[in-house]
N, C-alpha and C. Protein backbone atom coordinates (compact mmCIF):
# COMPACT_ATOMS: atom_id res chain seq x y z
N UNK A 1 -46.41 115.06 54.08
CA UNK A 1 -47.21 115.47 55.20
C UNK A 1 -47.07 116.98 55.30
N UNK A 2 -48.24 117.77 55.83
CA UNK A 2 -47.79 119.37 55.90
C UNK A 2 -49.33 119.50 56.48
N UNK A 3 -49.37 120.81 56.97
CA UNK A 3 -50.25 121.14 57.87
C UNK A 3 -51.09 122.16 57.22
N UNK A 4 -52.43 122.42 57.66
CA UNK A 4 -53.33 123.29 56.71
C UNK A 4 -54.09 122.84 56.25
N UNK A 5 -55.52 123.09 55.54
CA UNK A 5 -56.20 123.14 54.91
C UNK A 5 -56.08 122.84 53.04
N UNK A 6 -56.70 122.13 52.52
CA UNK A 6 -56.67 121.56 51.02
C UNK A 6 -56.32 123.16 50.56
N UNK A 7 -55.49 122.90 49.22
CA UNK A 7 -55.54 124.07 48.51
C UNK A 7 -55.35 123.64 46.87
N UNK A 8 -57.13 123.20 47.08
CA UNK A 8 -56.85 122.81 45.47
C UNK A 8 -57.41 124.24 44.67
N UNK A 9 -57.55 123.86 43.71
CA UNK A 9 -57.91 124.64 42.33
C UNK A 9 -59.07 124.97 42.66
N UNK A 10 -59.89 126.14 42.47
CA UNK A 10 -61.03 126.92 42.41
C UNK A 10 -61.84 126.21 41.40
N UNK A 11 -61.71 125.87 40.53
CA UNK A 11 -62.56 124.85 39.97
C UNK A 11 -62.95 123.82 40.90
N UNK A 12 -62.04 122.84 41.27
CA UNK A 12 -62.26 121.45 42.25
C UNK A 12 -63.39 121.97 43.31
N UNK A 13 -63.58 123.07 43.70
CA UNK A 13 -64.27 123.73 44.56
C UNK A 13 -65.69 123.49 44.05
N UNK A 14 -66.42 123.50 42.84
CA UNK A 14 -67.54 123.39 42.51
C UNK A 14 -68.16 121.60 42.35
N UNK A 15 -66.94 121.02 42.32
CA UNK A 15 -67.32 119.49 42.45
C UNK A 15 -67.85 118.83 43.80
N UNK A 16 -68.77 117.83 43.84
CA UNK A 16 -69.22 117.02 44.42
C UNK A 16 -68.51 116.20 45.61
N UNK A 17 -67.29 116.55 45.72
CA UNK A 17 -66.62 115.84 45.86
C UNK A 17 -66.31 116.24 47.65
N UNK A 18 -65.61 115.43 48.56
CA UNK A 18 -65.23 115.93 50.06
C UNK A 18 -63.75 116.67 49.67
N UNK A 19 -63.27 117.37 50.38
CA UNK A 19 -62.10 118.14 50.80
C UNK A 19 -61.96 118.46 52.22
N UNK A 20 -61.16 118.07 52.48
CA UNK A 20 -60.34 118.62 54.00
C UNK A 20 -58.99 118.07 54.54
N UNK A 21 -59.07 117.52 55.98
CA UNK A 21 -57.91 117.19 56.50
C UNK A 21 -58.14 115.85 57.32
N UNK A 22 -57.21 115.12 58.10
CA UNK A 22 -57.69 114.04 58.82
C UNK A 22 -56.65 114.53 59.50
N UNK A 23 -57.20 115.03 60.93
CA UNK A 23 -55.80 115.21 61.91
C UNK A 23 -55.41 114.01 62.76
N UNK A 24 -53.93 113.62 62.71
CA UNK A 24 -53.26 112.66 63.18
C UNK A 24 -52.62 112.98 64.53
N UNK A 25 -52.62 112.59 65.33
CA UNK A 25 -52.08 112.62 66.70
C UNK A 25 -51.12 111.71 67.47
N UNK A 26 -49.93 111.89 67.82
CA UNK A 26 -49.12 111.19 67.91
C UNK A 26 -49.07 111.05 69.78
N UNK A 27 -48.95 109.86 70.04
CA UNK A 27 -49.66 109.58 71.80
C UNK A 27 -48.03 108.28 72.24
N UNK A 28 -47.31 108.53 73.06
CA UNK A 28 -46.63 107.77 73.48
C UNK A 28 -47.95 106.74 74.80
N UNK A 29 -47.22 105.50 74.70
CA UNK A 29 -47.61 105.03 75.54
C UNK A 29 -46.41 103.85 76.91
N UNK A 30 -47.34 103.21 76.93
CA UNK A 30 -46.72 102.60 78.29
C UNK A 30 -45.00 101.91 77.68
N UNK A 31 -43.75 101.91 77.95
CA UNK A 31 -42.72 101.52 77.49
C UNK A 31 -43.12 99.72 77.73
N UNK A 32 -42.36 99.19 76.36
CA UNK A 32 -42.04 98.13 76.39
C UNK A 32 -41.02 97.23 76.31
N UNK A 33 -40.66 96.18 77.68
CA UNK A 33 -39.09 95.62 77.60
C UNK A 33 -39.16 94.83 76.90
N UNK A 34 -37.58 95.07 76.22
CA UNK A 34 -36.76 94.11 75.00
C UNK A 34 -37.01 92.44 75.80
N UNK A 35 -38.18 91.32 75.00
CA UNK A 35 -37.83 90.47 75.79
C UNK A 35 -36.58 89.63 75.65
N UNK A 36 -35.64 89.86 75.60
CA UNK A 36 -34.64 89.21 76.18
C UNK A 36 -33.45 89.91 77.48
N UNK A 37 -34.55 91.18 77.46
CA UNK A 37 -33.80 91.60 79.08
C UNK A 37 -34.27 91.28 80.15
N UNK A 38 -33.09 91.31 81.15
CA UNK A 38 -32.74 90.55 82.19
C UNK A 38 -34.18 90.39 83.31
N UNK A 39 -34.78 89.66 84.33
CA UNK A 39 -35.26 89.84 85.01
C UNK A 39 -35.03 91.11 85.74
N UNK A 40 -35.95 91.21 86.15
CA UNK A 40 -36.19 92.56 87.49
C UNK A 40 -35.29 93.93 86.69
N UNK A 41 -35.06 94.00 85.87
CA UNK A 41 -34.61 95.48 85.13
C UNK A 41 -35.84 96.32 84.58
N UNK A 42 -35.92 97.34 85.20
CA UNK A 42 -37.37 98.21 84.65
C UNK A 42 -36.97 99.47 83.87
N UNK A 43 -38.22 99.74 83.27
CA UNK A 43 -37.97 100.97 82.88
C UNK A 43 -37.34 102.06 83.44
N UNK A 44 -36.30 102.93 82.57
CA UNK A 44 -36.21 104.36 83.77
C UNK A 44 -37.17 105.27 83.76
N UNK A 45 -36.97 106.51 84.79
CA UNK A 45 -38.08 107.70 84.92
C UNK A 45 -38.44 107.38 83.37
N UNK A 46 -37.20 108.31 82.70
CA UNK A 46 -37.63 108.79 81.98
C UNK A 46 -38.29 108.28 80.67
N UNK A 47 -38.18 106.73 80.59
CA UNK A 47 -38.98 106.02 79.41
C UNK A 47 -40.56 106.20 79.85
N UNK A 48 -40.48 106.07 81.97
CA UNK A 48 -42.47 106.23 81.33
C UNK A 48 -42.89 107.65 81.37
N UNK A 49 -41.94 108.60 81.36
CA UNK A 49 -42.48 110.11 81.06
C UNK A 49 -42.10 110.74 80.06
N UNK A 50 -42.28 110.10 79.05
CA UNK A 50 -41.85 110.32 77.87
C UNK A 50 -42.98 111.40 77.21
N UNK A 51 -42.77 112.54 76.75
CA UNK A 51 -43.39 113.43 76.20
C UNK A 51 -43.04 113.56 74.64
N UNK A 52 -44.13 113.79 73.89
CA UNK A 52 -43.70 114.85 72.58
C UNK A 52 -43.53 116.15 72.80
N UNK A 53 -44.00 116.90 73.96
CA UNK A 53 -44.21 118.14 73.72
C UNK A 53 -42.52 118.57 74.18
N UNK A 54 -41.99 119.88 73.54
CA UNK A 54 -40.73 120.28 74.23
C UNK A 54 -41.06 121.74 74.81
N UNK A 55 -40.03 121.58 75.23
CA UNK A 55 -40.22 123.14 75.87
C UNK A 55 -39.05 124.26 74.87
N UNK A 56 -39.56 125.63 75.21
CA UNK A 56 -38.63 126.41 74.54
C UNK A 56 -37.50 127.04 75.01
């Protein structure tokens, strides 16, 4: 995996062919309980505010 634009050969450039990227996006969603935990135990804060982004 790596980020950027194709960097093929200057030849490959004159072919018929597609070149580019498919950007992938990574999305947390709603947490899900282990089912074999206990009744009435919920998620904490912080499982449903779960971010990718960090801070610096």
């Amino acid at each position: 995996m790596r980020t950027g634009p194709p960097t093929d050969d200057e030849a490959d450039y004159e072919l018929p062919i597609w070149a580019g990227e498919i950007p992938l996006h990574f999305t947390a969603a709603a947490p899900v309980n282990d089912p074999r935990l206990q009744l009435g135990i919920e998620p904490p804060s912080y499982a449903w505010n779960y971010t990718t982004k960090r801070e610096n």
